[in-house]
Every structure is written in structure tokens, then in C-alpha cells.
C-alpha atoms as a PDB file:
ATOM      1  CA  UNK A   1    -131.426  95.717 -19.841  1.00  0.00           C
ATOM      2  CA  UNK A   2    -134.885  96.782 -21.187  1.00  0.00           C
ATOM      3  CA  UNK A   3    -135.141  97.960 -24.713  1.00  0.00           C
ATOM      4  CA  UNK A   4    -135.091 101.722 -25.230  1.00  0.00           C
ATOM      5  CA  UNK A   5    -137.689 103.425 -27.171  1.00  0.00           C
ATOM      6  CA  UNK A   6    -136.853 105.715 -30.865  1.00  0.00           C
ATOM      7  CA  UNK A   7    -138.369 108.397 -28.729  1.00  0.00           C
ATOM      8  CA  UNK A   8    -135.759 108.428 -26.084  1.00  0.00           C
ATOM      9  CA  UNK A   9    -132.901 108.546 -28.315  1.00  0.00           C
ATOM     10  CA  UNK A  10    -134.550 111.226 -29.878  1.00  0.00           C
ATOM     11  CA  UNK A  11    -133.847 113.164 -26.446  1.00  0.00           C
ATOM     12  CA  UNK A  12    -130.092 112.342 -26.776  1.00  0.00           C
ATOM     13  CA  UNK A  13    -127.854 114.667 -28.530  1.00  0.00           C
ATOM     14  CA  UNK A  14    -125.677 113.235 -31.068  1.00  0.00           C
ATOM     15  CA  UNK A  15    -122.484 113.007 -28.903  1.00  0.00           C
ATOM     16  CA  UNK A  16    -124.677 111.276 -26.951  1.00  0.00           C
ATOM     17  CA  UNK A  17    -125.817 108.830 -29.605  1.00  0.00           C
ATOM     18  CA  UNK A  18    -121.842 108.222 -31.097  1.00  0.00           C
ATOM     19  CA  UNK A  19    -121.202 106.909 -27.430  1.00  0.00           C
ATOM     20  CA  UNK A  20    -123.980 104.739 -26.542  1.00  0.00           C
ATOM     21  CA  UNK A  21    -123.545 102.907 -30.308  1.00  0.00           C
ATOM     22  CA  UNK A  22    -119.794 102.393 -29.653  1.00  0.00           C
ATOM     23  CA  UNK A  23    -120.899 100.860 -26.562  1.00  0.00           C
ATOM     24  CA  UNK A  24    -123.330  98.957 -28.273  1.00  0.00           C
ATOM     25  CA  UNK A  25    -120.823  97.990 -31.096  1.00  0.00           C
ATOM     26  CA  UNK A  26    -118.592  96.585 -28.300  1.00  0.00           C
ATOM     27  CA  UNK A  27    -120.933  94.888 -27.024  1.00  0.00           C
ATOM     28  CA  UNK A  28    -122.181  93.066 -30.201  1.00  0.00           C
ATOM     29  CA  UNK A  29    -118.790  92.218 -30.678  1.00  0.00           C
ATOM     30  CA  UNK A  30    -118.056  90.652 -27.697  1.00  0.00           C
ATOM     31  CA  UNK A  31    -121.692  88.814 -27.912  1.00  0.00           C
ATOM     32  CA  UNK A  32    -120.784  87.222 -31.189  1.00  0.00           C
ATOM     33  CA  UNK A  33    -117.116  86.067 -29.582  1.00  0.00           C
ATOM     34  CA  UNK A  34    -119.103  84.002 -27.045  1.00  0.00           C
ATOM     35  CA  UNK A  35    -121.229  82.613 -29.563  1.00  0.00           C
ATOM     36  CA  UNK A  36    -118.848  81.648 -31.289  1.00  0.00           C
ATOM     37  CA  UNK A  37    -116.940  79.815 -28.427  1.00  0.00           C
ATOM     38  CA  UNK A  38    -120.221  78.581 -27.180  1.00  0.00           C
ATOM     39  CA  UNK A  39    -120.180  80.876 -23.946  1.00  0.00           C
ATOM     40  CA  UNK A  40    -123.310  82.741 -25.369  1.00  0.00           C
ATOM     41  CA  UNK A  41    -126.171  82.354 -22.185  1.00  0.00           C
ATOM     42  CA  UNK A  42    -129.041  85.283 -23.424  1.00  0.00           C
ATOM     43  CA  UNK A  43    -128.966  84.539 -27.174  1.00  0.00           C
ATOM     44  CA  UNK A  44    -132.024  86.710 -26.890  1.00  0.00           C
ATOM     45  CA  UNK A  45    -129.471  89.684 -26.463  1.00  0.00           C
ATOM     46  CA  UNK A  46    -127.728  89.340 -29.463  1.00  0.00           C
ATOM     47  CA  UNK A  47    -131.506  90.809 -31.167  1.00  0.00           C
ATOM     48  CA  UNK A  48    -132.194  93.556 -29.022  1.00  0.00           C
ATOM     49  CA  UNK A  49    -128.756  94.903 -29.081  1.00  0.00           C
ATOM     50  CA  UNK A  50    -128.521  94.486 -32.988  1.00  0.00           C
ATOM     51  CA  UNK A  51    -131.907  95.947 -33.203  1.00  0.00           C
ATOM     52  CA  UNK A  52    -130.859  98.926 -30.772  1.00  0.00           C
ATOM     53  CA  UNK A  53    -128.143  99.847 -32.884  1.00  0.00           C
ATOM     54  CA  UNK A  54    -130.604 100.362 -35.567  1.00  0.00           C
ATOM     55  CA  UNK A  55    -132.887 102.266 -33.773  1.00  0.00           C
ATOM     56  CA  UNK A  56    -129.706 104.799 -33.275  1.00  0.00           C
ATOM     57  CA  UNK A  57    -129.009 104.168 -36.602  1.00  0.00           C
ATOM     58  CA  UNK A  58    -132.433 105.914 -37.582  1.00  0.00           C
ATOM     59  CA  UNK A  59    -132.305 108.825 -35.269  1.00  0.00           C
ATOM     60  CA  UNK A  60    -129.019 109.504 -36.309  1.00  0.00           C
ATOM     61  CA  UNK A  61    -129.751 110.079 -39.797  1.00  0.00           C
ATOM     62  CA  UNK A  62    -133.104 111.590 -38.939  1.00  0.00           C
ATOM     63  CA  UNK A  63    -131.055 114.515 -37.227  1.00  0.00           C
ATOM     64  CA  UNK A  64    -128.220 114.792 -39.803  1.00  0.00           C
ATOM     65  CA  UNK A  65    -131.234 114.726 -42.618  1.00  0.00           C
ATOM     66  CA  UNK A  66    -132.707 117.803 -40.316  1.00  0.00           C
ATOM     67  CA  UNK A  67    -129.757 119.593 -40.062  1.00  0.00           C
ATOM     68  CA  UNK A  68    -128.788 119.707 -44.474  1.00  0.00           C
ATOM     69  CA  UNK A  69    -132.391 120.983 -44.493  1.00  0.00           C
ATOM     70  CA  UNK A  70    -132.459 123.897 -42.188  1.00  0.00           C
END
């Protein structure tokens, strides 16, 4: 999976958003399990999706920021 730009989830309404970071959350989660039993194959993955979740992260409070000031 390619990384997705800030811009893109700037497209994304925030329902939108809430879903794709429980899917990332999920995902982390289940990344960390295989670690963990030493099933983990991209370790790579582990950045982009923790990094991802940030990006979210940012928008998110970018649009709840631009919604207490309007």
C-alpha cells in the first residue's frame, strides 16, 4: 500500500477519517502481535502505518480547530 498524502485526507470527511484510523489502529495492532511472535515480514510497515495515523491525526484536529473557530 503506497503512503497517502495530508492533502488527500484533507478530501475525506471526518466519518471518513474515524474509519480509515480504526482500520489503521487494527492494523497496528495486529502488526505489533506478529512482531512480537516473530511473524513480522515488512517491518517497514509498522512506520508508514504509525506515521499514517498521524497524518489523520493532524487533519483531524485541523478540522475540529476550524470548526470552534467559525
Amino acid at each position: 500500500m503506497k503512503t497517502t498524502a495530508a492533502s488527500d485526507f484533507r478530501a475525506m470527511s471526518e466519518d471518513q477519517l474515524a474509519d480509515e484510523l480504526t482500520k489503521l489502529r487494527k492494523e497496528q495492532f495486529n502488526l505489533r502481535f506478529q512482531k512480537a511472535t516473530g511473524q513480522l515480514e515488512k517491518t517497514a510497515r509498522v512506520r508508514t502505518v504509525r506515521r499514517t495515523i498521524a497524518k489523520i491525526n493532524t487533519v483531524l484536529g485541523e478540522k475540529s480547530r476550524a470548526k470552534a473557530k467559525a
